[in-house]
Protein backbone atom coordinates (compact mmCIF):
# COMPACT_ATOMS: atom_id res chain seq x y z
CA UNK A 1 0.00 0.00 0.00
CA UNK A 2 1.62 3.50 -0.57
CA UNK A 3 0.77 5.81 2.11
CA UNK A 4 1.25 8.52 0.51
CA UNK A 5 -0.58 8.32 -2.42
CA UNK A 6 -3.30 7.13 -0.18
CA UNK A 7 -3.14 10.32 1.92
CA UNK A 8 -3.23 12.69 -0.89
CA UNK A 9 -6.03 11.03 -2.55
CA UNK A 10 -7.92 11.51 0.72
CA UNK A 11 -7.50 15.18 0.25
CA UNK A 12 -8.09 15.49 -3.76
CA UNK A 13 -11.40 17.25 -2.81
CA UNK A 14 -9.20 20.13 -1.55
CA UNK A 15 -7.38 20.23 -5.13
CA UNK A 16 -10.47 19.80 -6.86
CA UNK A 17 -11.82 22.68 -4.97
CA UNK A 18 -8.98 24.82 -5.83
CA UNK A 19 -8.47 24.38 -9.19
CA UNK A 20 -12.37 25.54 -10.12
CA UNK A 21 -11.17 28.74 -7.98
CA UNK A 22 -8.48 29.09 -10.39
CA UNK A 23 -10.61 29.09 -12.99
CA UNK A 24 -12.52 31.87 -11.25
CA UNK A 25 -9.27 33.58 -10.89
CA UNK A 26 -7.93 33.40 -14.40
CA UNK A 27 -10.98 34.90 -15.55
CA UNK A 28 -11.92 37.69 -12.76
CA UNK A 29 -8.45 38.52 -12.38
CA UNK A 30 -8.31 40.32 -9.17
CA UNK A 31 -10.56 43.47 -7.27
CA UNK A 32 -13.40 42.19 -7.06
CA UNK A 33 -15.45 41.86 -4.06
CA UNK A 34 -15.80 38.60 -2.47
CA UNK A 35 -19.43 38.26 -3.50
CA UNK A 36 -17.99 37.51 -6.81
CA UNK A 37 -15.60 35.23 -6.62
CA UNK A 38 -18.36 33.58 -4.23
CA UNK A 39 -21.34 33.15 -7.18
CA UNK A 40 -19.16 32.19 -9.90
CA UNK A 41 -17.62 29.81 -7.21
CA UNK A 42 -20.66 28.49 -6.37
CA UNK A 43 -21.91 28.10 -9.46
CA UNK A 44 -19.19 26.25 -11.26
CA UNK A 45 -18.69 24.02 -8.03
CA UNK A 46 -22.43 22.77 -8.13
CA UNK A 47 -21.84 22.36 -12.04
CA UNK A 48 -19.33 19.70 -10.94
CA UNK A 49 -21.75 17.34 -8.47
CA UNK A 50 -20.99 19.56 -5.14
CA UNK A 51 -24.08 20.53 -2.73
CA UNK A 52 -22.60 24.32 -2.32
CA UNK A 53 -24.45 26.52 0.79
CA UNK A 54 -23.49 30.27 0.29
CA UNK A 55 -23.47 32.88 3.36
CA UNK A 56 -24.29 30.05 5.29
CA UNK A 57 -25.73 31.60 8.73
CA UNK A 58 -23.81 30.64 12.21
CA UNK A 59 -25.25 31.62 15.29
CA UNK A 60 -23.84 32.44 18.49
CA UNK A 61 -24.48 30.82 21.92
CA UNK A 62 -23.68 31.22 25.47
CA UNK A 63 -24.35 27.36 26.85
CA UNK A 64 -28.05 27.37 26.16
CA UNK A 65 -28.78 30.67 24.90
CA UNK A 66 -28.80 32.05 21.72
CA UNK A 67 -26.78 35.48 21.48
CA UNK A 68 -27.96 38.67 19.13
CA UNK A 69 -24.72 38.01 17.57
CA UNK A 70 -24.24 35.89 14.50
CA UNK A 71 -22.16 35.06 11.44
CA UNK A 72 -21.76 34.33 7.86
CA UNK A 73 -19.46 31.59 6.28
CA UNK A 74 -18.94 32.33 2.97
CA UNK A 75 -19.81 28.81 1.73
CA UNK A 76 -20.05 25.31 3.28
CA UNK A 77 -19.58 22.67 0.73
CA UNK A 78 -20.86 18.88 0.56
CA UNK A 79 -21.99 20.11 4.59
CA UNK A 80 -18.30 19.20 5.63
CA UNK A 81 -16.10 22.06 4.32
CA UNK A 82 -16.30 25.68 5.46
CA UNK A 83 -14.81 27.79 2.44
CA UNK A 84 -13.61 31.35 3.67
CA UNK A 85 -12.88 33.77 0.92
CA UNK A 86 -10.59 36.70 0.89
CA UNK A 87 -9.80 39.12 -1.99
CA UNK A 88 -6.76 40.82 -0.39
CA UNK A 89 -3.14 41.27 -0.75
CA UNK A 90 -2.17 38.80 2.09
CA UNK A 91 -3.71 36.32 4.41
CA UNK A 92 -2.47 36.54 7.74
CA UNK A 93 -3.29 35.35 11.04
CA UNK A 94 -6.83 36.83 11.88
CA UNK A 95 -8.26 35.65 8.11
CA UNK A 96 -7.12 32.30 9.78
CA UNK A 97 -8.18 32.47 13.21
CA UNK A 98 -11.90 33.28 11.50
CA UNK A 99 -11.86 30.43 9.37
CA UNK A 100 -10.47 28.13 12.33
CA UNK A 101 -13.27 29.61 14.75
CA UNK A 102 -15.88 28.52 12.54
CA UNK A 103 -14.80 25.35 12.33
CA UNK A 104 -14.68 24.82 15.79
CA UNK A 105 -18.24 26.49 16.18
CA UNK A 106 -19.75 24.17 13.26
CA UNK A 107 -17.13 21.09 14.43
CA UNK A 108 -17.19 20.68 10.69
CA UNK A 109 -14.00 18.49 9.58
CA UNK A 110 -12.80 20.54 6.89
CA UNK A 111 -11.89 24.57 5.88
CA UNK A 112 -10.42 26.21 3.24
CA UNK A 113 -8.85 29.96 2.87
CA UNK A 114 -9.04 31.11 -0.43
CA UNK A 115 -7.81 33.97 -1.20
CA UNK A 116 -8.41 35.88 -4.83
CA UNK A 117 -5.21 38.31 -4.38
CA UNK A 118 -2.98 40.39 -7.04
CA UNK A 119 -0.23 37.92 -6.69
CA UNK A 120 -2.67 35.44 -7.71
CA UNK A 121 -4.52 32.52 -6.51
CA UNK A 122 -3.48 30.95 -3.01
CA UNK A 123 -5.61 28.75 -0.50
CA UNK A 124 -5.07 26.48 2.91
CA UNK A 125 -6.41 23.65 3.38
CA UNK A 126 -7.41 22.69 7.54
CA UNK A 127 -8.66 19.36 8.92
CA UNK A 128 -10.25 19.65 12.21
CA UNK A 129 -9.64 16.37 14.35
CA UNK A 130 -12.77 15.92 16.17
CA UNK A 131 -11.65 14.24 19.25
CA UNK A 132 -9.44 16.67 19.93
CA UNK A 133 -10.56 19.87 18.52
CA UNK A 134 -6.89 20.71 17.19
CA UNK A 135 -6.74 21.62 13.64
CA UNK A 136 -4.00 21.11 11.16
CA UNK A 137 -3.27 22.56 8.17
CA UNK A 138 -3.16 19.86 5.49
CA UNK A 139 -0.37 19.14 3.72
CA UNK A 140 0.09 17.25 0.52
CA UNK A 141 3.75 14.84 0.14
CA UNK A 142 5.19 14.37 -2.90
């Protein structure tokens, strides 16, 4: 058995994923607003078999209670991946911590970063282990 074919193939999803955002990318270029990177996204991702969610609504609770605070993941895909777009020149930590809260909110296993930026197209891919809570960013081995 080769283990590492075996663990990237358990993350072609994330590759598949990325490459219809480069095709977004090629053809929006960059500056836009997220909004539009998000519908053509969307679009082209259910055009290739994916359930796609967009602006997916995340409430906020203090043990029982409901808060008047809220949120708004950009898209949740196949109900297991939490995409969080950017359009900006860098991702840094907070763009992160967002995407990492939300998955730890949701306890969905998977997030992405995406970010639509001048330099071009670059995302992170995050698997949250749900016994533990920790997530890791996902690496593929060559």
């Amino acid at each position: 058995m080769d283990l590492i074919k075996e663990h990237n193939n358990k993350y072609d999803f994330f590759r598949e994923i990325t490459g219809v955002a480069m095709k977004v990318h090629s053809k929006y270029k960059y500056g836009l607003l997220e909004s539009a990177y998000e519908a053509a996204l969307k679009y082209l991702l259910k055009e290739n078999g994916y359930t796609v969610e967009s602006q997916v609504y995340l409430p906020i609770f203090w043990e029982d209670v409901q808060l008047d605070q809220s949120y708004r993941m950009d898209l949740v895909i196949n109900n297991d991946i939490i995409v969080e777009l950017k359009s900006i020149n860098f991702i840094d930590t907070p763009q992160r911590r967002q995407l990492w809260n939300y998955m730890n909110l949701t306890h969905k296993p998977y997030g992405m970063l995406i970010n639509f930026s001048p330099e071009g197209l670059y995302s992170e891919w995050y698997h949250r282990n749900d016994t533990t809570g920790e997530i890791d960013k996902i690496k593929l081995i060559n």
